[in-house]
C-alpha atoms as a PDB file:
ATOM      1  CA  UNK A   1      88.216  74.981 134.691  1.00  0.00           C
ATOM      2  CA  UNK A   2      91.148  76.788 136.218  1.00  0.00           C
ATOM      3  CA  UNK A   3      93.866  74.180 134.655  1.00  0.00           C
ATOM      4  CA  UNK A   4      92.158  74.781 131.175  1.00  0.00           C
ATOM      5  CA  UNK A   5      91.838  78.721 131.440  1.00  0.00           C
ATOM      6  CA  UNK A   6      95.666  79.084 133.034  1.00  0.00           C
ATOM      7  CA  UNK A   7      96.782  76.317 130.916  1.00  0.00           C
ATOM      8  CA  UNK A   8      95.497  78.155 127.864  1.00  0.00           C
ATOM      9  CA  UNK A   9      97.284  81.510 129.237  1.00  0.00           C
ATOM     10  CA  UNK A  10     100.137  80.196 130.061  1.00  0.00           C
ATOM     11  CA  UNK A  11     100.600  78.151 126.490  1.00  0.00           C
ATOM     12  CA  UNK A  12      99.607  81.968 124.505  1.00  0.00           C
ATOM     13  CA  UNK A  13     102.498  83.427 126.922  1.00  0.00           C
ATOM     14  CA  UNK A  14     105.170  80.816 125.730  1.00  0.00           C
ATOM     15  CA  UNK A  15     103.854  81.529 122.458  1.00  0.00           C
ATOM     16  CA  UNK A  16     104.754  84.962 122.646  1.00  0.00           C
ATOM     17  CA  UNK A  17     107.677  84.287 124.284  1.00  0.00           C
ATOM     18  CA  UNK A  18     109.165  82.325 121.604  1.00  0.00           C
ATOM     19  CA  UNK A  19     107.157  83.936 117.947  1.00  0.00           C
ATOM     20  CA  UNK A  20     110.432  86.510 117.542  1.00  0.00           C
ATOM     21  CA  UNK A  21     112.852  83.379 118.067  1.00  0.00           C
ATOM     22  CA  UNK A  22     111.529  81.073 115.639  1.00  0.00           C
ATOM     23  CA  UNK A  23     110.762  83.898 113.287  1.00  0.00           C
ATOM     24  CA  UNK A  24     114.540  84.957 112.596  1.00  0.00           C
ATOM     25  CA  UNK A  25     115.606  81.091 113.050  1.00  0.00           C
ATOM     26  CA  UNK A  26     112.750  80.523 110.245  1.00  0.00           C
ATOM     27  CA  UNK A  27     113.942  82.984 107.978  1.00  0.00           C
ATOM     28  CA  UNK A  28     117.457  83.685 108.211  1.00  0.00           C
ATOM     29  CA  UNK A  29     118.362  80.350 109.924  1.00  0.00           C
ATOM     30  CA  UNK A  30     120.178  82.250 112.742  1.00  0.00           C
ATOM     31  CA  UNK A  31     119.465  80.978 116.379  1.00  0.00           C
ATOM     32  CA  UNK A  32     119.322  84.276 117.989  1.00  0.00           C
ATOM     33  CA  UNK A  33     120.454  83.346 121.201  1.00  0.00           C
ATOM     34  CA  UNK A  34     120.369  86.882 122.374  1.00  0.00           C
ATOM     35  CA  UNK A  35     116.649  86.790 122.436  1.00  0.00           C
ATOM     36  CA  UNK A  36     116.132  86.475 126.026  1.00  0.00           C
ATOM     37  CA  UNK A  37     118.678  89.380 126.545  1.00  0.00           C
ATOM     38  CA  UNK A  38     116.687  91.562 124.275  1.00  0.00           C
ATOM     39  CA  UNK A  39     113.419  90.927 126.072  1.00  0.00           C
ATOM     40  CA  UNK A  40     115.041  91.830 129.289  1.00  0.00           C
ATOM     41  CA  UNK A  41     116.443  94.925 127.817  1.00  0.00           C
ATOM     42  CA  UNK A  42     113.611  96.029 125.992  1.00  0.00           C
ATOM     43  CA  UNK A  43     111.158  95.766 129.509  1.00  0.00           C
ATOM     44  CA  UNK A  44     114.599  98.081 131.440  1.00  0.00           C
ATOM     45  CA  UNK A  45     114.559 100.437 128.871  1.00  0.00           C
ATOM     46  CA  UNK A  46     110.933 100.729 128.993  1.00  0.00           C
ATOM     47  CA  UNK A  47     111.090 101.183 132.586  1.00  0.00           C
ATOM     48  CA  UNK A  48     113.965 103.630 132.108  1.00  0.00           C
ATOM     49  CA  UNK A  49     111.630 105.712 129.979  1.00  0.00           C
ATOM     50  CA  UNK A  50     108.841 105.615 132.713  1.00  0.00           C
ATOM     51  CA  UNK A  51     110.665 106.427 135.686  1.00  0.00           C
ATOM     52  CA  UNK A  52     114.248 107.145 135.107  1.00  0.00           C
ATOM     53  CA  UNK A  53     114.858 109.691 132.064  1.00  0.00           C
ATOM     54  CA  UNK A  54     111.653 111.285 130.696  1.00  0.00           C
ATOM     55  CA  UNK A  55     108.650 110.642 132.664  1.00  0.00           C
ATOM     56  CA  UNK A  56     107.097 110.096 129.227  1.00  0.00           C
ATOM     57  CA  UNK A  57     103.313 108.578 128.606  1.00  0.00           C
ATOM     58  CA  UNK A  58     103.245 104.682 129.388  1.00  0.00           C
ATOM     59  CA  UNK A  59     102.421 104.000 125.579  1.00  0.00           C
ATOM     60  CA  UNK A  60     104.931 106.615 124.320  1.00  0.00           C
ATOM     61  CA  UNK A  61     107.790 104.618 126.725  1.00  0.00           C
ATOM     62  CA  UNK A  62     106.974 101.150 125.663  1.00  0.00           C
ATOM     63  CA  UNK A  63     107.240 102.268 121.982  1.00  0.00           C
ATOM     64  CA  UNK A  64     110.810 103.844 122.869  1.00  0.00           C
ATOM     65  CA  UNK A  65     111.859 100.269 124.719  1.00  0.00           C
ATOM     66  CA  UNK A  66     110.644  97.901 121.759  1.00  0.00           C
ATOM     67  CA  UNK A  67     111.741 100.089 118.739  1.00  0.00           C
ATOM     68  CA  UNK A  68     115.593 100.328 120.471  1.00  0.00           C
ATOM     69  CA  UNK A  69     115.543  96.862 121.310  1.00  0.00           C
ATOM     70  CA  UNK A  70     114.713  96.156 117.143  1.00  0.00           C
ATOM     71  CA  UNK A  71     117.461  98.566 116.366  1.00  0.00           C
ATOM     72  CA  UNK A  72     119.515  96.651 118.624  1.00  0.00           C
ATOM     73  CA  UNK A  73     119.120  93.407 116.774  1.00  0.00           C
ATOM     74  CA  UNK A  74     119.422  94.517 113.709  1.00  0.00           C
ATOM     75  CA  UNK A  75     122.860  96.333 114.700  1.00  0.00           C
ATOM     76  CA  UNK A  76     123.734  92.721 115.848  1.00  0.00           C
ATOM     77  CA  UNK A  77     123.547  91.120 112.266  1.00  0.00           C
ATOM     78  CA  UNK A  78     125.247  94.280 110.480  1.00  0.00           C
ATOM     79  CA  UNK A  79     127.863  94.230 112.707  1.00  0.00           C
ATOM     80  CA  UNK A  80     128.818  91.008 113.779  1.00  0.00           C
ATOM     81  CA  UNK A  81     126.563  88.042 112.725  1.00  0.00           C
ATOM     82  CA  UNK A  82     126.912  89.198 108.373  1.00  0.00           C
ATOM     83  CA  UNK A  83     130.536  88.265 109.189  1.00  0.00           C
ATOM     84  CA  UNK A  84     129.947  84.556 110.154  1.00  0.00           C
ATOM     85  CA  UNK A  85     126.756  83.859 108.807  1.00  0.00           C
ATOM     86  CA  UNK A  86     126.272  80.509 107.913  1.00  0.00           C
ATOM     87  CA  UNK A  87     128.625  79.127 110.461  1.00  0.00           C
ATOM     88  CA  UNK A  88     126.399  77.422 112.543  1.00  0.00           C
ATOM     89  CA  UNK A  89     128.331  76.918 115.469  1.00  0.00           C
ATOM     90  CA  UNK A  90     129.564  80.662 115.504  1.00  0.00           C
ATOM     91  CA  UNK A  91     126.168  82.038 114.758  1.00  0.00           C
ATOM     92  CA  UNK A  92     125.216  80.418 118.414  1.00  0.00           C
ATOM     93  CA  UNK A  93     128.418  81.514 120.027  1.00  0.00           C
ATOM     94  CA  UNK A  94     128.273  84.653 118.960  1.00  0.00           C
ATOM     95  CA  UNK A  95     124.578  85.491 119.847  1.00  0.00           C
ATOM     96  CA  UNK A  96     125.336  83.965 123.162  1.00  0.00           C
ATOM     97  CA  UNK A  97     128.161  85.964 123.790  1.00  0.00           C
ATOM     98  CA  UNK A  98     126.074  88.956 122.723  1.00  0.00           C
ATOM     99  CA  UNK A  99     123.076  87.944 124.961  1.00  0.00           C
ATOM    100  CA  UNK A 100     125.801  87.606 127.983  1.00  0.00           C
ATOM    101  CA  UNK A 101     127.248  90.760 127.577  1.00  0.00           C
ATOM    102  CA  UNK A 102     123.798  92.240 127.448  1.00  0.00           C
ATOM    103  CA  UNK A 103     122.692  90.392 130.647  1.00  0.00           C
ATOM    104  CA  UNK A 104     125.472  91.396 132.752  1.00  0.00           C
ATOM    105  CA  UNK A 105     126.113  94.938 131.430  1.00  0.00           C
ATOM    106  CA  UNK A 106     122.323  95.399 132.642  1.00  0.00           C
ATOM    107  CA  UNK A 107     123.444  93.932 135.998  1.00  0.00           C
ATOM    108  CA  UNK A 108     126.518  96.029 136.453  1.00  0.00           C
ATOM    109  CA  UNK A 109     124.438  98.909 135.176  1.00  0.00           C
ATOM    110  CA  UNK A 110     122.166  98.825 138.562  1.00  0.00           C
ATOM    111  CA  UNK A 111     119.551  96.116 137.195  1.00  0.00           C
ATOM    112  CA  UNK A 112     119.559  94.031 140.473  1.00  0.00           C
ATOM    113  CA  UNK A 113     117.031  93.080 143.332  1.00  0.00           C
ATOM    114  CA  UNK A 114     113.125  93.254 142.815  1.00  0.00           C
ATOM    115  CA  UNK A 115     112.304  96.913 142.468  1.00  0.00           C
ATOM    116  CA  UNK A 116     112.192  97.498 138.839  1.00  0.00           C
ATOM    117  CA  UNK A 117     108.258  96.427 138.272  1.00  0.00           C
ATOM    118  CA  UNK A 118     106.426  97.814 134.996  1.00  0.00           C
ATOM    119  CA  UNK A 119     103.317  98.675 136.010  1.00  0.00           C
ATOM    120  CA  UNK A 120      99.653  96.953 134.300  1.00  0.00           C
ATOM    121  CA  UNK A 121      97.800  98.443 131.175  1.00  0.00           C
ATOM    122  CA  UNK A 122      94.383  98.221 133.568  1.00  0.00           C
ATOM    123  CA  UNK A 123      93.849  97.063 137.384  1.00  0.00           C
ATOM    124  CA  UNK A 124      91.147  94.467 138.467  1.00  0.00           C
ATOM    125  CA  UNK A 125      90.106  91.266 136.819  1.00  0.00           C
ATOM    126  CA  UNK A 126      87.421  89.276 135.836  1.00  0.00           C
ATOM    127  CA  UNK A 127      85.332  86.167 135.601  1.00  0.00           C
ATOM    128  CA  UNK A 128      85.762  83.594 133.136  1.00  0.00           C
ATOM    129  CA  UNK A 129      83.921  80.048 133.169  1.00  0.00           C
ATOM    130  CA  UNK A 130      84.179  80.928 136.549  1.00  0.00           C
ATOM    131  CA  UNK A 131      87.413  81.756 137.063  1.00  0.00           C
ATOM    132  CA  UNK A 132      89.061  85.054 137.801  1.00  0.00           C
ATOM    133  CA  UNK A 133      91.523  86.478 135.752  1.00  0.00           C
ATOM    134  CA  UNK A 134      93.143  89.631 136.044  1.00  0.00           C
ATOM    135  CA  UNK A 135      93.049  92.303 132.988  1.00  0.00           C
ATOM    136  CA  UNK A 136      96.671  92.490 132.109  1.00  0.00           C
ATOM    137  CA  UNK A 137      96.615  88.590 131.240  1.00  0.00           C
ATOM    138  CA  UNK A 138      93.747  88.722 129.106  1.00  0.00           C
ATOM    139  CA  UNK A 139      95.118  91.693 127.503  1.00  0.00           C
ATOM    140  CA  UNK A 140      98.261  89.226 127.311  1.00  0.00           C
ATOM    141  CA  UNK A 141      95.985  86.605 125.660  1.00  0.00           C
ATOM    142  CA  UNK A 142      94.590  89.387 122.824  1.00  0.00           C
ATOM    143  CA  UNK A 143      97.688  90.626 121.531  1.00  0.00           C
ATOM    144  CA  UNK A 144      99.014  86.921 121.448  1.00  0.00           C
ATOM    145  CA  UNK A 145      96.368  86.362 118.910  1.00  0.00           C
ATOM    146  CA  UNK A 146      96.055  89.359 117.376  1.00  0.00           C
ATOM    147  CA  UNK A 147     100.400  88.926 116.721  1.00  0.00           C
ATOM    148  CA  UNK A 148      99.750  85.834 115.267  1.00  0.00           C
ATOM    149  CA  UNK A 149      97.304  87.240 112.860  1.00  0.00           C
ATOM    150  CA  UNK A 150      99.239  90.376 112.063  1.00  0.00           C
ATOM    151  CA  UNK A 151     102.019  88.572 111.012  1.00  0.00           C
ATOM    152  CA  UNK A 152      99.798  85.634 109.370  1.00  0.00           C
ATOM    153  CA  UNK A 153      98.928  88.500 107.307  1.00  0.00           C
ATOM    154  CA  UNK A 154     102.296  90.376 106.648  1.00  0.00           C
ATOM    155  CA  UNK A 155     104.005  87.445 105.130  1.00  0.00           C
ATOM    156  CA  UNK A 156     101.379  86.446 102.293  1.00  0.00           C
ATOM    157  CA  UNK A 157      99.735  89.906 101.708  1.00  0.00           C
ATOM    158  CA  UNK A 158     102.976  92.402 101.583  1.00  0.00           C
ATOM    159  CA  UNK A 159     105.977  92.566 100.081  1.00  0.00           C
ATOM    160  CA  UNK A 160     108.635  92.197 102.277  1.00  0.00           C
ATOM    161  CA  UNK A 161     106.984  89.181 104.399  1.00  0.00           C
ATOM    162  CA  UNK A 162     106.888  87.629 100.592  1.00  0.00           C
ATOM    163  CA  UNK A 163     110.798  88.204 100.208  1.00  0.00           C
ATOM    164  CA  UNK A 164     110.908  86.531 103.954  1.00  0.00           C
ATOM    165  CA  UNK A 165     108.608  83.463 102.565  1.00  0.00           C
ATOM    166  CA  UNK A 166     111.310  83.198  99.498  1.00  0.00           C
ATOM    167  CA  UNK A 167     114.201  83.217 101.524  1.00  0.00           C
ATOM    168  CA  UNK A 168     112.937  80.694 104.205  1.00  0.00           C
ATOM    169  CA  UNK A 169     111.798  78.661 101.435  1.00  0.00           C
ATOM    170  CA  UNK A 170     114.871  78.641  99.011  1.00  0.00           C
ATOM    171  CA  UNK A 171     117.584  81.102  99.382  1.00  0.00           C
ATOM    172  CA  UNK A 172     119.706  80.667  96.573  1.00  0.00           C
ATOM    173  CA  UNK A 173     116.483  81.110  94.227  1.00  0.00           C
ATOM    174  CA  UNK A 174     114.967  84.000  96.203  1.00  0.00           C
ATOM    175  CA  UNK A 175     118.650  85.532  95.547  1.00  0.00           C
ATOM    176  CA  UNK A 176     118.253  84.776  91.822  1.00  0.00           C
ATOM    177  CA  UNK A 177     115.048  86.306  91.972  1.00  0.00           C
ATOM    178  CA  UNK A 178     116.409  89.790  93.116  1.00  0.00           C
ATOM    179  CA  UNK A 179     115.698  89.098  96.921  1.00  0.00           C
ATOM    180  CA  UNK A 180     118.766  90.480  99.193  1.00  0.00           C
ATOM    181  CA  UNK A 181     119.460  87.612 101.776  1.00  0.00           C
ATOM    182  CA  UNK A 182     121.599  90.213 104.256  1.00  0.00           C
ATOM    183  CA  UNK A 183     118.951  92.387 103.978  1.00  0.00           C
ATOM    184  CA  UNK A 184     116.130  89.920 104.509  1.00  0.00           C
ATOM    185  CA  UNK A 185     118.206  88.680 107.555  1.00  0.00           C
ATOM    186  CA  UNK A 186     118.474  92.501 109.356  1.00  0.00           C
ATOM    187  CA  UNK A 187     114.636  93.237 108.792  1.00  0.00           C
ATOM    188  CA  UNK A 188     114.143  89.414 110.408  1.00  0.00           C
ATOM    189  CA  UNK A 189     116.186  90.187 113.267  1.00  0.00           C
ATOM    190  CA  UNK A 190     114.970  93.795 113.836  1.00  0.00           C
ATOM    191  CA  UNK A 191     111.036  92.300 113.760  1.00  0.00           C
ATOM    192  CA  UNK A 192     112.393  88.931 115.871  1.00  0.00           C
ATOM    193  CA  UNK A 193     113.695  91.394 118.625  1.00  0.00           C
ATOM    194  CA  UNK A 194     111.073  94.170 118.498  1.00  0.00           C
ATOM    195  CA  UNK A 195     108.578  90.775 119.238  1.00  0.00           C
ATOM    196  CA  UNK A 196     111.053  90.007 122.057  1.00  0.00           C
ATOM    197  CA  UNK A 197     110.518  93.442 123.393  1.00  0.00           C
ATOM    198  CA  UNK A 198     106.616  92.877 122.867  1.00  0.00           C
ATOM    199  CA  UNK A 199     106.449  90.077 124.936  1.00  0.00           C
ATOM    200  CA  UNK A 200     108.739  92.093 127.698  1.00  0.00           C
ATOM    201  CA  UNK A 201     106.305  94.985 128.035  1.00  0.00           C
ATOM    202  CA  UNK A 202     103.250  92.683 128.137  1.00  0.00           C
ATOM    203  CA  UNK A 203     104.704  90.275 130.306  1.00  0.00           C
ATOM    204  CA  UNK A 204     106.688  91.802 133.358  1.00  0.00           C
ATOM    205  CA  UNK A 205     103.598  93.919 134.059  1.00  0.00           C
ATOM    206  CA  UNK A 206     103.210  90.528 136.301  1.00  0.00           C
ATOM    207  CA  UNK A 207     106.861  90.116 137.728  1.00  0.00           C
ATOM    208  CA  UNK A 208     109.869  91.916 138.273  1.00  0.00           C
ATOM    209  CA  UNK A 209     112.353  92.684 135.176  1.00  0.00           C
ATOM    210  CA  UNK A 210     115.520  90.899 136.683  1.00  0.00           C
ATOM    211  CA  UNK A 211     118.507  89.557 134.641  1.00  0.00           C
ATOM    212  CA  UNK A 212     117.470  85.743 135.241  1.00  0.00           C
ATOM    213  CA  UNK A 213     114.630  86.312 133.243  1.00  0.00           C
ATOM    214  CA  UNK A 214     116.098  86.865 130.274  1.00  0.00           C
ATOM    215  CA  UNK A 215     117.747  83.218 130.695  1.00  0.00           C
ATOM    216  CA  UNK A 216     114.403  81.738 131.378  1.00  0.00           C
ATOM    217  CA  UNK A 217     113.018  83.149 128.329  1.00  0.00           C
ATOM    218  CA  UNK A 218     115.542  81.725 126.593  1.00  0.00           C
ATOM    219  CA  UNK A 219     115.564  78.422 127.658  1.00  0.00           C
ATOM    220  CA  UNK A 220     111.576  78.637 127.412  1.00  0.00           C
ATOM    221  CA  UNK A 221     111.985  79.779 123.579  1.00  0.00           C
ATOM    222  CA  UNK A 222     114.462  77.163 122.664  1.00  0.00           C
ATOM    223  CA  UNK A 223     112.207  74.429 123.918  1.00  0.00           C
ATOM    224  CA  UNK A 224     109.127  75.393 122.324  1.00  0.00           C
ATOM    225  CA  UNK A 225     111.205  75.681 119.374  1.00  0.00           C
ATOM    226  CA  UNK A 226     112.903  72.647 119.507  1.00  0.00           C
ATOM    227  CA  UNK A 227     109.519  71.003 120.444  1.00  0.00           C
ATOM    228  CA  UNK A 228     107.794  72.472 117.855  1.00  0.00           C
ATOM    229  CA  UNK A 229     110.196  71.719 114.941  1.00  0.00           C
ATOM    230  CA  UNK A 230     112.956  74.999 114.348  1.00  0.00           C
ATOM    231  CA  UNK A 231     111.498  76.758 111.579  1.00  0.00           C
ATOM    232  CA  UNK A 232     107.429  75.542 112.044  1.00  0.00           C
ATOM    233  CA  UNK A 233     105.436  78.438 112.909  1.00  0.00           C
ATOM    234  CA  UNK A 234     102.522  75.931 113.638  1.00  0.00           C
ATOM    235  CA  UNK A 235     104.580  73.894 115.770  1.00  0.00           C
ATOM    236  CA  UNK A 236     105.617  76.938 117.762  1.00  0.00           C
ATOM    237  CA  UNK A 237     101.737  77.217 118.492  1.00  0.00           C
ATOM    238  CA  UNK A 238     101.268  73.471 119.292  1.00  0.00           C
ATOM    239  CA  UNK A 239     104.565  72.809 121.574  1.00  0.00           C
ATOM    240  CA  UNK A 240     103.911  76.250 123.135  1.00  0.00           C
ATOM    241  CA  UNK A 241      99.979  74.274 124.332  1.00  0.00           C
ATOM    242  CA  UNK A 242     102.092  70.785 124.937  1.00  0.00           C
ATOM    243  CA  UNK A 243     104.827  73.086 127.669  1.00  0.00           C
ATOM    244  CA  UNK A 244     101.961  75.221 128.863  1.00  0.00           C
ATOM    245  CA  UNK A 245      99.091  72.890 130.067  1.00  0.00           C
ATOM    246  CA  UNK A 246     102.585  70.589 130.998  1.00  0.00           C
ATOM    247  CA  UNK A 247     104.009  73.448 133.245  1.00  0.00           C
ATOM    248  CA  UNK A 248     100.454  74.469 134.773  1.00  0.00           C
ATOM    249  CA  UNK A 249      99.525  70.777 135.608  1.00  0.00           C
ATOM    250  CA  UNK A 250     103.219  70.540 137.403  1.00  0.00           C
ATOM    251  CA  UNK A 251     102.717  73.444 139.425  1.00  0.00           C
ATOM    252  CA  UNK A 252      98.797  72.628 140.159  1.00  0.00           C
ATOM    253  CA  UNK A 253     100.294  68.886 141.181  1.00  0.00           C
ATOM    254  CA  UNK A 254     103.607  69.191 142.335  1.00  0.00           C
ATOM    255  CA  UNK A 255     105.522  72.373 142.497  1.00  0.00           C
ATOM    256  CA  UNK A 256     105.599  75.900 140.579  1.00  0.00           C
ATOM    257  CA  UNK A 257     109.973  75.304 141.385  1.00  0.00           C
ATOM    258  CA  UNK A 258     109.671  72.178 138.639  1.00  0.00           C
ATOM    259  CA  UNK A 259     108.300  74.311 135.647  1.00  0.00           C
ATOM    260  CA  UNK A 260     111.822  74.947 134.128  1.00  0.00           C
ATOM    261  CA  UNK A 261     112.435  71.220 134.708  1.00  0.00           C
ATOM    262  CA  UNK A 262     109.508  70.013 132.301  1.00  0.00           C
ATOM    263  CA  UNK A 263     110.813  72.614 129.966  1.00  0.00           C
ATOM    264  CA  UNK A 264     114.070  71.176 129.506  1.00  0.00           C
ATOM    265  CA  UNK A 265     112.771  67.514 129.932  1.00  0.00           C
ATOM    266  CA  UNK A 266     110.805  68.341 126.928  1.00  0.00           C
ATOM    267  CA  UNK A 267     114.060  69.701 124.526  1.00  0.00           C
ATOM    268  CA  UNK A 268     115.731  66.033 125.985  1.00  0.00           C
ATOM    269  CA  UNK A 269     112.881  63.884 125.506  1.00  0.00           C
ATOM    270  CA  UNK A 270     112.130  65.269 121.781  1.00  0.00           C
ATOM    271  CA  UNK A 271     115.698  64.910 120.541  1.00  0.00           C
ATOM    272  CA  UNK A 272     115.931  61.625 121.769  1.00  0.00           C
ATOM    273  CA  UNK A 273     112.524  60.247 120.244  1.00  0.00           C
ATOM    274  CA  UNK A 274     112.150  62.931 117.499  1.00  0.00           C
ATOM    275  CA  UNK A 275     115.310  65.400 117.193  1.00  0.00           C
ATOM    276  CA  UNK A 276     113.483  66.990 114.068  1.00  0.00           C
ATOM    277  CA  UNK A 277     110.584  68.448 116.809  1.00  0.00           C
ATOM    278  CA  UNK A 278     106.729  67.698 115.774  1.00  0.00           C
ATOM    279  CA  UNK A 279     106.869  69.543 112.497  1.00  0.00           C
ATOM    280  CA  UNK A 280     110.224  70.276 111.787  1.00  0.00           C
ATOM    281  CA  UNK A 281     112.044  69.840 108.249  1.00  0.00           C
ATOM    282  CA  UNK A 282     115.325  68.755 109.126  1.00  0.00           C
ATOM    283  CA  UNK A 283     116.304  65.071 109.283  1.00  0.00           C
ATOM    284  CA  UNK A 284     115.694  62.353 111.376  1.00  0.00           C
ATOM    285  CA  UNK A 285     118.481  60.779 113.417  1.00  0.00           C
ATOM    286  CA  UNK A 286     118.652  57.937 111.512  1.00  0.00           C
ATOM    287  CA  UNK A 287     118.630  59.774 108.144  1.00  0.00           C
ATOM    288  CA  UNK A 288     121.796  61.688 109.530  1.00  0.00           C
ATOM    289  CA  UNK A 289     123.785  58.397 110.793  1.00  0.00           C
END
């Protein structure tokens, strides 16, 4: 019971980990590879809030770090990715580059050692099929599914996630339809990042906010995407359960050390037997050669 309820944690934390990844990639068909530099900023910034500048409410503060960190990324496409966009190669480059400079600005800024620690929404824990769990990740496991829904929701039932359904679909119609592609692309990026710095303020309640982080999310998001199929919101849910009972079972077995190691044994084995990922639309391999 304890490998099914962490497994089942674990898999809605990659979930959320990854959601604001695939959504841009899925929409504007940028690979944001600043993502795990915006989820690292969002949960400083947050912290920055709490203890540093204001002394403001917990709530208030987290609302501060995730709304910067979505102007952030939408100042990324305006700025720099509208110049290069479709240019596959520079699009990762660039966001790479971005996410770097991010990284290591937050180091040389003071972010180093273990001391910056965001604290939990509620203390204690509880019981389930026997097995105790503290608050902060069920509270993790809610707003994983309650995200889901919300943005279920958004993209059939409102206007704007219907101009992001066009535009992921077909963007040369949606365009002849009246839909703005660069402006499709900065509302994707501002929501991909502001989920970024969702995840942040949920998750490093339960760790330190440290600069390697934001390169572990990264890698974590680019597998379940990859995994999953880039673009597939469903296969973001079902590579997110494959990694996470995958990781758990490693670390119950073998070692907690060899959870990035199944993560990146995953992106290897699925390009080699699949590169399209379980529900991806791109081609096979061997429609390509």
């Amino acid at each position: 019971m304890e490998l099914l309820v962490y497994g089942i944690i674990n898999s809605i934390t990659l979930s959320l980990i990854s959601l604001g990844f695939t959504l841009v990639y899925s929409i504007s068909r940028v690979p944001n590879f600043a993502h795990g530099a915006l989820y690292v900023a969002s949960g400083y910034l947050t912290w920055l809030f709490l203890n540093e500048f204001l002394g403001i409410p917990y709530l208030l503060a987290i609302l501060a770090g995730v709304i910067i960190t979505s102007l952030v990324g939408a100042a990324i496409y305006q700025f720099i990715l509208v110049r290069i966009r479709g240019m596959e190669i520079s699009e990762i480059i660039a966001t790479y580059a971005i996410g770097l400079a991010i990284l290591e600005g937050l180091r040389w800024g003071g972010l180093r050692g273990g001391t910056f620690v965001l604290p939990t929404f509620f203390a204690g824990s509880i019981n389930v099929l026997g097995v105790s769990v503290d608050y902060q990740r069920l509270i993790i496991v809610g707003a994983g599914i309650l995200t889901f829904i919300i943005l279920y929701m958004f993209t059939r039932f409102t206007k704007v996630g219907l101009a992001f359904r066009g535009i992921a679909q077909d963007e040369r119609a949606a365009m002849m339809l009246g839909i703005n592609s660069d402006m499709t692309a900065v509302l994707s990026l501002a929501i991909g990042s502001a989920l970024a710095g969702l995840a942040a303020v949920l998750l490093l309640p339960l760790g330190n906010i440290v600069v390697e982080g934001g390169y572990n999310v990264l890698v974590f998001a680019v597998a379940v995407c990859v995994i999953g199929g880039l673009g597939s919101w469903g296969g973001v849910i079902v590579a997110s359960f494959i990694i996470g009972f995958a990781q758990i079972l490693t670390e119950y077995f073998i070692s907690a050390h060899y959870q990035m190691v199944v993560a990146l044994l995953a992106i290897i084995i699925t390009l080699l037997v699949k590169p399209s990922g379980i529900f991806g639309k791109q081609k096979e391999l061997e429609e390509r050669v």
